[in-house]
N, C-alpha and C. Protein backbone atom coordinates (compact mmCIF):
# COMPACT_ATOMS: atom_id res chain seq x y z
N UNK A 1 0.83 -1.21 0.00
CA UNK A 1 0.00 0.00 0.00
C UNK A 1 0.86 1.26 0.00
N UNK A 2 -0.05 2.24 -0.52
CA UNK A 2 0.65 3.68 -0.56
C UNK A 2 0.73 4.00 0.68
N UNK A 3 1.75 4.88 1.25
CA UNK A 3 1.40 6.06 2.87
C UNK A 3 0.21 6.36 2.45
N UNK A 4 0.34 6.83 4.01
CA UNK A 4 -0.76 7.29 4.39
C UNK A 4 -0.99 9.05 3.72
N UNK A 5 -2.05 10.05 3.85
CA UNK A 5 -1.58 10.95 3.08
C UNK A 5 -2.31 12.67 3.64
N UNK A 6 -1.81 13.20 3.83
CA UNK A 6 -2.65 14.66 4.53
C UNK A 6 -2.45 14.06 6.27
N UNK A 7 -1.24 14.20 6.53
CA UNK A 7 -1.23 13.87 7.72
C UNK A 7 -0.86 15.54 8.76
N UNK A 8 -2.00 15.30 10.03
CA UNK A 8 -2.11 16.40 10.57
C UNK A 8 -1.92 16.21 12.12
N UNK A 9 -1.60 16.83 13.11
CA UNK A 9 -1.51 17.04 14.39
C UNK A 9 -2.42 18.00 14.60
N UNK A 10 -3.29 17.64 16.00
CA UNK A 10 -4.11 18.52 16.50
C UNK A 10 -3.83 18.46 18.05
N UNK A 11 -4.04 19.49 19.21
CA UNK A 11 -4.17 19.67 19.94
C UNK A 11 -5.61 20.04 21.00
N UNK A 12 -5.90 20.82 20.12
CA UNK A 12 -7.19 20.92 20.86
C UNK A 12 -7.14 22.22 21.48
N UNK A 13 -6.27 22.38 21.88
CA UNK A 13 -6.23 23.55 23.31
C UNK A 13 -5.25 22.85 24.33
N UNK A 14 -5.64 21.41 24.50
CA UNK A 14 -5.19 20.77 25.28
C UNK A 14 -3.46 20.80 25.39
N UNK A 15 -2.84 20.95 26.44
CA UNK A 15 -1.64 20.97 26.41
C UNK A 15 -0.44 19.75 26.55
N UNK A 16 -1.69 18.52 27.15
CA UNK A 16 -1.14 17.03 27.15
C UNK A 16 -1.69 16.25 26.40
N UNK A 17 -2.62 16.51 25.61
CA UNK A 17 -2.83 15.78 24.30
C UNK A 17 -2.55 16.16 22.87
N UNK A 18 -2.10 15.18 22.01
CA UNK A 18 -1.87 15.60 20.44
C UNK A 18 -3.09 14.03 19.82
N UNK A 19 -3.61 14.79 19.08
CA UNK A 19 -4.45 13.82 18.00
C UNK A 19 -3.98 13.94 16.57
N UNK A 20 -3.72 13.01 16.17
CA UNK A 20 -2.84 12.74 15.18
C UNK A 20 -3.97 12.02 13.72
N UNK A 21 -3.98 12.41 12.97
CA UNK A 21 -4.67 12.35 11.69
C UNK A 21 -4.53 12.39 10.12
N UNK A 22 -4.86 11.02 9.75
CA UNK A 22 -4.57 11.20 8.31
C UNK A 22 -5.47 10.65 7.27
N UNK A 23 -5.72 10.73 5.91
CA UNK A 23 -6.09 10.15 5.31
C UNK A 23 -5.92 8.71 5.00
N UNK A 24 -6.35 7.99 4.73
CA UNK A 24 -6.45 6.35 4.38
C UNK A 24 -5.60 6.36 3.36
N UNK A 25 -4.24 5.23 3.15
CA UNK A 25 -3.73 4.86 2.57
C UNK A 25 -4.50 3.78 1.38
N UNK A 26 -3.73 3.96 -0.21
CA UNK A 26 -4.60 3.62 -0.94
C UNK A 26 -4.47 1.94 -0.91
N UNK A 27 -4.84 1.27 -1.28
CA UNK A 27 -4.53 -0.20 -1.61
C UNK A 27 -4.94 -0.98 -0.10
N UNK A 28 -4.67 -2.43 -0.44
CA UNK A 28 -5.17 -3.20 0.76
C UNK A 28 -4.16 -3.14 2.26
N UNK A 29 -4.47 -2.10 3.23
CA UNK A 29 -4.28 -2.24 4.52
C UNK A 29 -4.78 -3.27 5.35
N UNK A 30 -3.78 -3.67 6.46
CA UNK A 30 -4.20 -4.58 7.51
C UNK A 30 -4.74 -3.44 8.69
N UNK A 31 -3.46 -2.80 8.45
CA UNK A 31 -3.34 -1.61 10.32
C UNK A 31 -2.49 -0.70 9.69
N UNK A 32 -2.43 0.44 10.78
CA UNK A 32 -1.74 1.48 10.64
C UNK A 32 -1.08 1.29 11.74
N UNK A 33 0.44 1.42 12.06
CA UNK A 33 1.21 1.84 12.98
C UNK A 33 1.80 3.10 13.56
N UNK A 34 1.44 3.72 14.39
CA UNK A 34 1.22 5.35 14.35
C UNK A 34 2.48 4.99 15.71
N UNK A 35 3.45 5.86 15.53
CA UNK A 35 4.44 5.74 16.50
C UNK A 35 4.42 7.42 17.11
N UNK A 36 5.34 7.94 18.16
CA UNK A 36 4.89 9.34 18.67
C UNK A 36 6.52 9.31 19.51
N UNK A 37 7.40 10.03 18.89
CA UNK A 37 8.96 10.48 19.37
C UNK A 37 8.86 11.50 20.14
N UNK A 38 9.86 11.68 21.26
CA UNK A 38 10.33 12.48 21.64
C UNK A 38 11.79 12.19 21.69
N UNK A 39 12.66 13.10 20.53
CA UNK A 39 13.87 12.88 20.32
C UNK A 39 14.62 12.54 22.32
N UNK A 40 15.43 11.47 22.11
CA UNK A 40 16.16 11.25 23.00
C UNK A 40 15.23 10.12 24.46
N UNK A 41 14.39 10.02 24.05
CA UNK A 41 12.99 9.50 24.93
C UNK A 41 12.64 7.99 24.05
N UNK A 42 12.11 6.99 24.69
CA UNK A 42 11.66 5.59 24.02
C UNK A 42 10.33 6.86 22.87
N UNK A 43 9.87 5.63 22.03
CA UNK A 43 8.88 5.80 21.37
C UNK A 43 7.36 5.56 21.83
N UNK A 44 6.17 5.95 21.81
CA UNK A 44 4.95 5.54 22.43
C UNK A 44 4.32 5.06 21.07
N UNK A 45 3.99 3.76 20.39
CA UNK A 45 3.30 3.35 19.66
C UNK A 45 2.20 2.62 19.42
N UNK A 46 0.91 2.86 18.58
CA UNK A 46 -0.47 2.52 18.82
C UNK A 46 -1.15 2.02 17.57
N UNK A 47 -1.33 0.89 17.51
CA UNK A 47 -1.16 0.18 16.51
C UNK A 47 -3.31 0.11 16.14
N UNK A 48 -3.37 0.57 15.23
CA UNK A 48 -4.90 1.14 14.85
C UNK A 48 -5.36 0.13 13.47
N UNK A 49 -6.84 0.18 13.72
CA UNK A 49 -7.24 -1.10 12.73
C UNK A 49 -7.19 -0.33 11.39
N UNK A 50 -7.40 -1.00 10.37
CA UNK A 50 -7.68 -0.34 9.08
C UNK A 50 -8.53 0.73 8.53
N UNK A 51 -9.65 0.79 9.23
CA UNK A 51 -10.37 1.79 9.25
C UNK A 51 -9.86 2.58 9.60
N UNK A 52 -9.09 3.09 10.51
CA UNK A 52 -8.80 4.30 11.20
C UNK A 52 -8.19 5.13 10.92
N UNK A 53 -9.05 6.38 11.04
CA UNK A 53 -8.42 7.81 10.54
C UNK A 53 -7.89 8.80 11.63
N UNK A 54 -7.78 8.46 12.58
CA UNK A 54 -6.89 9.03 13.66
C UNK A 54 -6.90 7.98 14.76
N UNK A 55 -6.01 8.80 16.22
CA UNK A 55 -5.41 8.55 17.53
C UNK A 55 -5.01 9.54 18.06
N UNK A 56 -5.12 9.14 19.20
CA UNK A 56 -5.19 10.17 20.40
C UNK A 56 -3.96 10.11 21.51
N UNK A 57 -3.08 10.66 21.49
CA UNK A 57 -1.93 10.15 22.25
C UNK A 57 -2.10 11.76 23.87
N UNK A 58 -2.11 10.99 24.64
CA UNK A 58 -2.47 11.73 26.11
C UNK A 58 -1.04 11.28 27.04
N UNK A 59 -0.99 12.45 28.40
CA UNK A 59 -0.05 12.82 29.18
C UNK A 59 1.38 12.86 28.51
N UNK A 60 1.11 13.53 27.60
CA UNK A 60 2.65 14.09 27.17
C UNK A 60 2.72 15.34 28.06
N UNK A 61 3.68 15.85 27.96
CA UNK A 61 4.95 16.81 28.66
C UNK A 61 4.75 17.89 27.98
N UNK A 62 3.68 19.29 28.01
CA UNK A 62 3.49 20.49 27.53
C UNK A 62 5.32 20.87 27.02
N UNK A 63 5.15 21.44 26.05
CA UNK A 63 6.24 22.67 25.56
C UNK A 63 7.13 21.67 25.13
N UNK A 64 7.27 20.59 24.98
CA UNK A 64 8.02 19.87 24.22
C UNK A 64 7.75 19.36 22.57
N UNK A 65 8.94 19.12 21.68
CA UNK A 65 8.62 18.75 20.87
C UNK A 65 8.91 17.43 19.97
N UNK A 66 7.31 16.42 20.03
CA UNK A 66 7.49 15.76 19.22
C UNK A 66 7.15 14.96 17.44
N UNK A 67 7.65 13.78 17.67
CA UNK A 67 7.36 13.50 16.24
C UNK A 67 6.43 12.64 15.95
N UNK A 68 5.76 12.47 14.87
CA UNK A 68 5.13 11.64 14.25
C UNK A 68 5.82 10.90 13.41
C-alpha cells in the first residue's frame, strides 16, 4: 500500500494531548502503525485497525517537541 496521506496534528487547546490524523492509505491495509517520538525518549506506539483515521496520544509533557 501507498502512505498514508494529509497527515495532521491537533491539539485541541489541550496541552497534554496531540491527535494525530490522516487520510487512508490507498490499496489493501491490515493496520496502521502510528508511532509518537520524543527525540532522545523511548517511542509511544499505537497500533490502529484499518479503518482508522486518527489517535489520540495523552499525558505528554506540555512545551516539548514531538514526532510523528
Amino acid at each position: 500500500p501507498a502512505a498514508v496521506s494529509n497527515l495532521r496534528v491537533e491539539n485541541n487547546g489541550n496541552q497534554n494531548t496531540l491527535r494525530v490524523l490522516w487520510d487512508k492509505a490507498s490499496g489493501d491495509v491490515d493496520s496502521y502503525l502510528v508511532s509518537l517520538t520524543l527525540p532522545g525518549s523511548n517511542s509511544i506506539e499505537k497500533a490502529m485497525s484499518a479503518n482508522s483515521t486518527d489517535v489520540v496520544f495523552d499525558n505528554l509533557s506540555p512545551g516539548k517537541t514531538y514526532q510523528v
